[in-house]
N, C-alpha and C. Protein backbone atom coordinates (compact mmCIF):
# COMPACT_ATOMS: atom_id res chain seq x y z
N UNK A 1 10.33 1.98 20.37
CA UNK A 1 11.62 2.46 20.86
C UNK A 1 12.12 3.61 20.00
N UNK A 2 11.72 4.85 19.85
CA UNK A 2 11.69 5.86 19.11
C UNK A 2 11.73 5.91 17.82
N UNK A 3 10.53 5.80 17.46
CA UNK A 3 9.91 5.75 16.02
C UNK A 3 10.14 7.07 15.11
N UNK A 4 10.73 6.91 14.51
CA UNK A 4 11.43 7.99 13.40
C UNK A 4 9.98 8.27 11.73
N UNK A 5 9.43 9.33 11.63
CA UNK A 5 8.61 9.75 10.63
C UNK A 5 8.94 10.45 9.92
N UNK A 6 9.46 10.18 8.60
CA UNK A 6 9.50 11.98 7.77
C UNK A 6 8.94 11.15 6.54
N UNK A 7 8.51 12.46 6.12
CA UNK A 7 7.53 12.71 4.78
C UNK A 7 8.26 13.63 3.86
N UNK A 8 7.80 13.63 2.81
CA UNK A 8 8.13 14.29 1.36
C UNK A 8 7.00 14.53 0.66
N UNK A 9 6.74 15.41 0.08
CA UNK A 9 6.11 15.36 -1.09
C UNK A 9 6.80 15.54 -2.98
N UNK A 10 6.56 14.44 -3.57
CA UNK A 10 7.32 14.27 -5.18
C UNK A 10 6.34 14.52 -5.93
N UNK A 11 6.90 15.54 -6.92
CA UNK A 11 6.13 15.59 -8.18
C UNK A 11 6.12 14.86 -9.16
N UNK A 12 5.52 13.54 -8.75
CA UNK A 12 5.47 12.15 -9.49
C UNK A 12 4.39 11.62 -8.91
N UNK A 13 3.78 11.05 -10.13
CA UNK A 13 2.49 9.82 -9.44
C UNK A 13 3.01 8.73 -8.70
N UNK A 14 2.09 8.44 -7.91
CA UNK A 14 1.91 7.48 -6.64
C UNK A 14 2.56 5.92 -7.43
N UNK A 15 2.08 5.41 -8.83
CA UNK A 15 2.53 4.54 -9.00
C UNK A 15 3.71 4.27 -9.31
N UNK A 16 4.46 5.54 -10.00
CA UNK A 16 6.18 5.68 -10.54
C UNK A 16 6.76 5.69 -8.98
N UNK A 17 6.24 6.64 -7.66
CA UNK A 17 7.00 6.60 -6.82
C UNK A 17 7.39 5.58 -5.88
N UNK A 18 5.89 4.80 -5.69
CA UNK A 18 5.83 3.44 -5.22
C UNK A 18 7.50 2.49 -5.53
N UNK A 19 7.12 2.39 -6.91
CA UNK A 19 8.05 1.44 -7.87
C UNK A 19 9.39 1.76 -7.55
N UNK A 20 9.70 3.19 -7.14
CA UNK A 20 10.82 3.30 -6.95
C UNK A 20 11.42 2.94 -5.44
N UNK A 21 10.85 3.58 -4.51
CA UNK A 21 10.99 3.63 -3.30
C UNK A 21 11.21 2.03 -2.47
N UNK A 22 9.90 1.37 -3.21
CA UNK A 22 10.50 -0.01 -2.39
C UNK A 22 11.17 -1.42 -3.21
N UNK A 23 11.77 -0.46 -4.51
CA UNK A 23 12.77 -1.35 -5.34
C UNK A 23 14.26 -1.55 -4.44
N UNK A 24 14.32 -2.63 -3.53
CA UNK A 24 15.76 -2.38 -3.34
C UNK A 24 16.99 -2.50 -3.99
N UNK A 25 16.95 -2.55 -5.56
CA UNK A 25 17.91 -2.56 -6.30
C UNK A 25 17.73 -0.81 -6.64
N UNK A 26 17.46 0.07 -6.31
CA UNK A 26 17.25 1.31 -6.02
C UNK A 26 18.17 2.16 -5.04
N UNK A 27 18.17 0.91 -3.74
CA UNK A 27 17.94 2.17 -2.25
C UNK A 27 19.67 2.52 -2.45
N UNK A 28 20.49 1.86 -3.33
CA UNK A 28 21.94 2.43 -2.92
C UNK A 28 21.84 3.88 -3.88
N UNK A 29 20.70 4.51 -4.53
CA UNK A 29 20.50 5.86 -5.20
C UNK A 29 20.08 6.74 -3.89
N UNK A 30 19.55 6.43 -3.05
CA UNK A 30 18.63 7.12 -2.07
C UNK A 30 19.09 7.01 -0.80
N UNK A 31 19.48 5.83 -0.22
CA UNK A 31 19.84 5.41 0.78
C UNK A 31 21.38 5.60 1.45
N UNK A 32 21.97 6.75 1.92
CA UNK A 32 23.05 6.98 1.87
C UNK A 32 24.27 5.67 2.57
N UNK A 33 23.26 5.04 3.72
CA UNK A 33 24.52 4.13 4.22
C UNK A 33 24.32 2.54 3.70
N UNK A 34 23.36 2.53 2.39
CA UNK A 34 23.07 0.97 1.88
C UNK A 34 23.98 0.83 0.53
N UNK A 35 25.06 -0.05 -0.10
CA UNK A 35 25.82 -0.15 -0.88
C UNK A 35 25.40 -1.40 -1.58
N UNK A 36 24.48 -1.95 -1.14
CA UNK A 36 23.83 -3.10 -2.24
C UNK A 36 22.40 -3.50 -2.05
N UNK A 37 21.54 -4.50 -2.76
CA UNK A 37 20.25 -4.55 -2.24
C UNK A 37 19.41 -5.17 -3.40
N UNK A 38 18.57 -6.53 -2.62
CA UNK A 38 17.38 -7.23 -3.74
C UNK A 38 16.95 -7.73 -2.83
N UNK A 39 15.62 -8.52 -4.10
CA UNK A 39 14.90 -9.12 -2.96
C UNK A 39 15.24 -10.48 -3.55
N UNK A 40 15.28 -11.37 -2.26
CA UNK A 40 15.43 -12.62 -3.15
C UNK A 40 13.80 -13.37 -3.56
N UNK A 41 14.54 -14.08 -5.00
CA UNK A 41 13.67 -14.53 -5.77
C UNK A 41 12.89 -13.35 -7.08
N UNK A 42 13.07 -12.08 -5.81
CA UNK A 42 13.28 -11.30 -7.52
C UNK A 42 11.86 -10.44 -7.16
N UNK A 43 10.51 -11.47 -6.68
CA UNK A 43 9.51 -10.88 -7.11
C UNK A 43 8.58 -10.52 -5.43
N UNK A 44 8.12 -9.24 -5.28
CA UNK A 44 7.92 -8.95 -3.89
C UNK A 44 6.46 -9.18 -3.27
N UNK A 45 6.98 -10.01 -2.35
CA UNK A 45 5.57 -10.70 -2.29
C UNK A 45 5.90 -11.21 -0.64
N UNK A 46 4.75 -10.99 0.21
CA UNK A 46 4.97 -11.12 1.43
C UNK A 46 5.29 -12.51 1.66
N UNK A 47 6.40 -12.43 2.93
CA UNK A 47 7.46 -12.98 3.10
C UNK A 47 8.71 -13.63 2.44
N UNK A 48 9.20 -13.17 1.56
CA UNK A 48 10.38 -12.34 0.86
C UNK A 48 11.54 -12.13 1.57
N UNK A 49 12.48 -12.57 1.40
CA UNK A 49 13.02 -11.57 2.12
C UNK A 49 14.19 -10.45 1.62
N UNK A 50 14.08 -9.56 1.80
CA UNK A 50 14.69 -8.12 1.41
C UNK A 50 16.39 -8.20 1.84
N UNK A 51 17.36 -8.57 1.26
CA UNK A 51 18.53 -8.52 1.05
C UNK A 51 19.45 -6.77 0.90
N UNK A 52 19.82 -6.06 2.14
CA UNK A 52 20.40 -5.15 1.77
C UNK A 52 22.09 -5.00 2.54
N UNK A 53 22.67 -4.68 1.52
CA UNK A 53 24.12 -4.47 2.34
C UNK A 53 24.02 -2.64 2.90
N UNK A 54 24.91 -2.62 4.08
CA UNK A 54 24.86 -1.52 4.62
C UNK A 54 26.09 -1.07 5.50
N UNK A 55 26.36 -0.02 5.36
CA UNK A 55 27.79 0.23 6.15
C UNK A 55 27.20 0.64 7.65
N UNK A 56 27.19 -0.14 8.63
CA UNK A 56 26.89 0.01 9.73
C UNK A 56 28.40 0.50 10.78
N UNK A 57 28.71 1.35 11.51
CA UNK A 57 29.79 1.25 12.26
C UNK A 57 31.08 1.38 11.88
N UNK A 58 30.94 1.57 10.11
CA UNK A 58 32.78 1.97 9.50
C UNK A 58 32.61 0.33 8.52
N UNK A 59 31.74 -0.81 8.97
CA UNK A 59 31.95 -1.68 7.86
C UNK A 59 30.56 -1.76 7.47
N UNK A 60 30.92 -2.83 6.17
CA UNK A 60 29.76 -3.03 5.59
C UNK A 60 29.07 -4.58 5.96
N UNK A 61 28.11 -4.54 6.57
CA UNK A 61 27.45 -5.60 6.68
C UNK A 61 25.70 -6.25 5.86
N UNK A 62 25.26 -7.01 5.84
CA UNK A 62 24.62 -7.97 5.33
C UNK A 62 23.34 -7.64 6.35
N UNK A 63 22.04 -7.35 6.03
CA UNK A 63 21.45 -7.37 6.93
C UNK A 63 19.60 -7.62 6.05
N UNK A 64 19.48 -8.69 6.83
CA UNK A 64 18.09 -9.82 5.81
C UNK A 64 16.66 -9.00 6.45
N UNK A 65 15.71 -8.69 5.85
CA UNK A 65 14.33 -8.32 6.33
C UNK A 65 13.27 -9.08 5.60
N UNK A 66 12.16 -9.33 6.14
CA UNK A 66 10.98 -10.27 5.98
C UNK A 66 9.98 -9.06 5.66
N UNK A 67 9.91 -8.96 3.90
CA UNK A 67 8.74 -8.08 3.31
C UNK A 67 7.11 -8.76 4.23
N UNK A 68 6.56 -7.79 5.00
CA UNK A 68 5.37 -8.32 5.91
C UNK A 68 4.33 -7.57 5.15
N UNK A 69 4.26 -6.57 4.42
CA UNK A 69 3.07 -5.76 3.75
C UNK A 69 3.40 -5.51 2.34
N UNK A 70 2.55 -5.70 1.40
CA UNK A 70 3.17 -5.33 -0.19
C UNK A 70 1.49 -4.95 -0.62
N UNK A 71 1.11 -3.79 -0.86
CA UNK A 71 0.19 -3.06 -0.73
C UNK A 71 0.24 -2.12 -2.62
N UNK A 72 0.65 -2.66 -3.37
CA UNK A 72 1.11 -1.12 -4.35
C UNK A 72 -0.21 -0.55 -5.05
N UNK A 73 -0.45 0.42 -5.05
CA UNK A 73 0.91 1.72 -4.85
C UNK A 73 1.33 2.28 -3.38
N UNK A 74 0.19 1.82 -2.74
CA UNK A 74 0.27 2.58 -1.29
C UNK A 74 1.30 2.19 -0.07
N UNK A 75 1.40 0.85 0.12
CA UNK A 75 2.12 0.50 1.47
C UNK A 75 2.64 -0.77 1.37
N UNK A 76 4.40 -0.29 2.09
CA UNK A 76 5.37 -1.72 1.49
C UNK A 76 5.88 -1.30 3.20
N UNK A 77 6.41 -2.97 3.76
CA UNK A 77 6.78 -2.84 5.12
C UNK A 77 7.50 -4.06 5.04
N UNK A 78 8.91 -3.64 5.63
CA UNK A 78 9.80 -5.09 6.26
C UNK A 78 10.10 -4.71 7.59
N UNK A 79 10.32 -6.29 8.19
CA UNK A 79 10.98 -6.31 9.27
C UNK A 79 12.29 -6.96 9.41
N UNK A 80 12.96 -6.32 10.18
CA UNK A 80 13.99 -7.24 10.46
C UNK A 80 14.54 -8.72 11.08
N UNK A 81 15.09 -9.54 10.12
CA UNK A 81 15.15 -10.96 10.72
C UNK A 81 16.31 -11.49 12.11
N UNK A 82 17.35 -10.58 12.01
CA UNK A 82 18.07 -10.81 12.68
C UNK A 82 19.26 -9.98 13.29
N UNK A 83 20.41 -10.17 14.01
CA UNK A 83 20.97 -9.18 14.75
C UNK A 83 20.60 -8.60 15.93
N UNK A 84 21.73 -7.78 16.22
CA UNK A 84 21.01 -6.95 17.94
C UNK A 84 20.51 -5.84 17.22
N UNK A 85 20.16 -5.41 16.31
CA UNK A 85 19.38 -4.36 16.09
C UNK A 85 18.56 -4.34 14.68
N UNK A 86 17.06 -4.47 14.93
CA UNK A 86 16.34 -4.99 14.08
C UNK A 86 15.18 -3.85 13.70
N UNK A 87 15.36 -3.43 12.42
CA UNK A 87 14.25 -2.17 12.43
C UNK A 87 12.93 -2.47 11.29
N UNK A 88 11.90 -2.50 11.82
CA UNK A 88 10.60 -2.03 10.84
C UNK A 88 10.85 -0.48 10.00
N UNK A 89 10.50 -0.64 8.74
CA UNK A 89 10.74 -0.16 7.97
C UNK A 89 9.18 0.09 7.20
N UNK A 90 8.16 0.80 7.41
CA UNK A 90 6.83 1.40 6.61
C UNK A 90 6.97 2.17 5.81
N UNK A 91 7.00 2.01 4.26
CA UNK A 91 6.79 3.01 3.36
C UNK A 91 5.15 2.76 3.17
N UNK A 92 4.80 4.28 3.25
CA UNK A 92 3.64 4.46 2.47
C UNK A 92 3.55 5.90 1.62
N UNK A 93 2.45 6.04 0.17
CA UNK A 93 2.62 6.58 -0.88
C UNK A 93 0.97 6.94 -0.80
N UNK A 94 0.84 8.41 -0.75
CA UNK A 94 -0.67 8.62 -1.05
C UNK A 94 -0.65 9.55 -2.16
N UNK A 95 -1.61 9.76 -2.85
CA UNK A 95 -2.06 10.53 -3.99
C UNK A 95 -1.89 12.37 -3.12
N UNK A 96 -1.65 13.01 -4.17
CA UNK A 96 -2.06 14.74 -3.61
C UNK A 96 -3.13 14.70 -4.70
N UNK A 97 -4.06 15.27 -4.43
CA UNK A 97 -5.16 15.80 -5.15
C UNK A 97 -5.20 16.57 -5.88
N UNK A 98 -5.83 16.36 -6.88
CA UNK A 98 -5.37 17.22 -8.13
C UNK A 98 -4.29 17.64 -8.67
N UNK A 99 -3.17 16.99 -8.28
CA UNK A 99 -1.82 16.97 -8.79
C UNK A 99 -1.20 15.44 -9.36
N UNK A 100 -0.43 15.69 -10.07
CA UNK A 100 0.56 13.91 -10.85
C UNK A 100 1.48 13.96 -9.59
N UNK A 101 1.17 14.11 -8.24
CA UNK A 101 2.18 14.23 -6.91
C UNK A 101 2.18 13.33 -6.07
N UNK A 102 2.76 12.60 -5.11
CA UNK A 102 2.61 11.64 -3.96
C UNK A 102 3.07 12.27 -2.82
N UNK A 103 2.91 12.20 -1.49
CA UNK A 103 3.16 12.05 -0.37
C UNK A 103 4.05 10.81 0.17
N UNK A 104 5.38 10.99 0.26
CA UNK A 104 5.47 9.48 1.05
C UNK A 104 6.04 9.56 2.32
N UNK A 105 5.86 8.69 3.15
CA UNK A 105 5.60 8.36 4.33
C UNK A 105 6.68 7.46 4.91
N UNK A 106 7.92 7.34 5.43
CA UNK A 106 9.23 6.35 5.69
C UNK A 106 8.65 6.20 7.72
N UNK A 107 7.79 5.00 7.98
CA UNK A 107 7.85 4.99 9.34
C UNK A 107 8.83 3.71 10.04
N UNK A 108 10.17 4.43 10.50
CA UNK A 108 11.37 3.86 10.89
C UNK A 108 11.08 3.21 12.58
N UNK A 109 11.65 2.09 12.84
CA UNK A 109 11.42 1.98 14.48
C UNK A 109 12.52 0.66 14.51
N UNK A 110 13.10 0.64 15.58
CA UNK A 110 14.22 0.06 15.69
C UNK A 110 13.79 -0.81 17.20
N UNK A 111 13.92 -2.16 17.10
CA UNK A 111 14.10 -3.26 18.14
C UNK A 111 15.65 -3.66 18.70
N UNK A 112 16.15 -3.07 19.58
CA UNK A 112 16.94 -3.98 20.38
C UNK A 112 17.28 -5.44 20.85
N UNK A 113 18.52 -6.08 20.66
CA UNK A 113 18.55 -7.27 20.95
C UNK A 113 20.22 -7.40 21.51
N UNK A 114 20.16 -7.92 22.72
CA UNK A 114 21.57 -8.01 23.37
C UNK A 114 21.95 -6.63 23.47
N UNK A 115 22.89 -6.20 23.12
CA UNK A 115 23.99 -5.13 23.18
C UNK A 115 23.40 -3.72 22.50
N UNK A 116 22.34 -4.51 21.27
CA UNK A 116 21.34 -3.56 20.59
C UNK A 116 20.51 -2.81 21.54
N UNK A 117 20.53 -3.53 22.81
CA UNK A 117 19.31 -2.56 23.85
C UNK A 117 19.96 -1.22 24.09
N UNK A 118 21.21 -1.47 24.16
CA UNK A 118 22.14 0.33 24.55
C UNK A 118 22.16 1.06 23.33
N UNK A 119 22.70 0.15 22.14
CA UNK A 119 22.92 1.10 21.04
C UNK A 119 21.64 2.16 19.98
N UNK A 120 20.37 1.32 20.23
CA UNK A 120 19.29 2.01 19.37
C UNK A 120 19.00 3.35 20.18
N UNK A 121 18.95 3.57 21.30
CA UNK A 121 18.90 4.60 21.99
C UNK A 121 19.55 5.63 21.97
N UNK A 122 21.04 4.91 22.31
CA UNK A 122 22.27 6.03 22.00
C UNK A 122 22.39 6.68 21.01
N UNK A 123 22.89 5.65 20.15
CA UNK A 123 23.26 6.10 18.86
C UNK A 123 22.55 5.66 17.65
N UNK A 124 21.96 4.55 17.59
CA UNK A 124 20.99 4.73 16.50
C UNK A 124 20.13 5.29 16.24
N UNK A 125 19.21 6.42 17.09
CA UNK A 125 17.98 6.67 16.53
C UNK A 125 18.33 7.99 16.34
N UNK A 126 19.34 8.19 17.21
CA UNK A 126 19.64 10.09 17.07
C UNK A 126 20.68 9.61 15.48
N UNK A 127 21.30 8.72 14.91
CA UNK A 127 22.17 8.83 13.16
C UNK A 127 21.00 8.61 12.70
N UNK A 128 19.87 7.91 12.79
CA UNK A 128 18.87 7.30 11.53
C UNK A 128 17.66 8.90 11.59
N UNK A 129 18.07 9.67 12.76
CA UNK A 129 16.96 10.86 11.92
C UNK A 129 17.57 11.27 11.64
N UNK A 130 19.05 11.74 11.73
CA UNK A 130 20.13 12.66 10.85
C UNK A 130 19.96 12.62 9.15
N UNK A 131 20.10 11.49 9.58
CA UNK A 131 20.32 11.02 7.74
C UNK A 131 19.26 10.46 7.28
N UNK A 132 18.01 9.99 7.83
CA UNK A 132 16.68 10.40 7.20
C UNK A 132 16.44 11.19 6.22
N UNK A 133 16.61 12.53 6.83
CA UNK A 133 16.42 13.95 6.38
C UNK A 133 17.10 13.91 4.73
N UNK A 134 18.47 13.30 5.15
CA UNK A 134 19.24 13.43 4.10
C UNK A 134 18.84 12.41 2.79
N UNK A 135 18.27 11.38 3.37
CA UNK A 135 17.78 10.30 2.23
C UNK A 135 16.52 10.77 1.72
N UNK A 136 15.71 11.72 2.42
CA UNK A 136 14.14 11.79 1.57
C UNK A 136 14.50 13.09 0.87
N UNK A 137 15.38 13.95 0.75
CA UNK A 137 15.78 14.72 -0.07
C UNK A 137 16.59 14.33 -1.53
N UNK A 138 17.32 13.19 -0.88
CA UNK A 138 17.81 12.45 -2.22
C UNK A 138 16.58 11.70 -2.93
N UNK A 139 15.76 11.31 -1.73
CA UNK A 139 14.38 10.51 -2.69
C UNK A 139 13.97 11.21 -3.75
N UNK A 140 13.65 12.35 -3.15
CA UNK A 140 13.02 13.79 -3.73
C UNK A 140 13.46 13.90 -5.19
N UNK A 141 15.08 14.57 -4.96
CA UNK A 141 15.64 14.61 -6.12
C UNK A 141 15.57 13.87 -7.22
N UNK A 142 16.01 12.31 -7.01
CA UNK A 142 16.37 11.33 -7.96
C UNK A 142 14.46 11.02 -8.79
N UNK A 143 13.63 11.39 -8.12
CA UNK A 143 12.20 11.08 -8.22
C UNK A 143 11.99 12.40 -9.25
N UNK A 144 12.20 13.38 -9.10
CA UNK A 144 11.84 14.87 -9.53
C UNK A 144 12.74 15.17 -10.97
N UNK A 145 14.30 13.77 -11.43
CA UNK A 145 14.83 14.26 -12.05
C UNK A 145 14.24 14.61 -13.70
């Protein structure tokens, strides 16, 4: 249901960027509409689940994901447990060659549920590439400082 892709390239190795990217005691540095975030139990390990607060709609809500891939350095993936709007979330991290650089990879896709069937269309997928853009530039930055 319109799968959202953007990439970056950081002048940082694959394993520093990894570490950062799918720390969610991190994403409120990177993540412009997330204001809190862990995993519970602490340690990330498939089926987990990924605890992030997020200002959805003007408030802030609570929204739980089930870590399904833990791959490091290369590939970390949650899904969403619940709500009318439930998104897979793919980070992946490849080496650049012959550089201390990574590639990373944010593959976004959003499931509808109830009322969620109108809104991911409308208005979620056209705000989550807006501000995509805007979060892998902050990735960039905070990674590059």
């Amino acid at each position: 249901m319109g799968t959202i892709v953007t990439k970056v390239e950081v002048e940082r190795k694959p394993d520093e960027v990894f570490a950062y990217v799918t720390d969610p005691n991190h994403f409120t540095e990177w993540q412009a509409n997330v204001t809190g975030g862990h995993l519970e139990g602490g340690e990330p390990v498939v089926g987990a689940k990924c605890l992030t607060r997020r200002k959805i709609g003007g408030r802030e809500r609570d929204v739980t994901s089930r870590l399904t891939e833990f791959d490091p350095p290369r590939a970390w993936s949650v899904h969403g447990d619940e709500g009318p709007i439930r998104s897979t979330v793919k980070v992946t991290v490849e080496p650049i060659a012959g550089r201390d650089a990574s590639t990373v990879t944010i593959d976004l896709d959003f499931e509808g549920h109830g009322i969620g069937k109108l809104l991911v269309p409308l208005m979620v997928v056209p705000q989550s590439r807006k501000e995509m853009v805007r979060n892998m530039a902050r990735l960039k930055a905070n990674l590059e400082r």
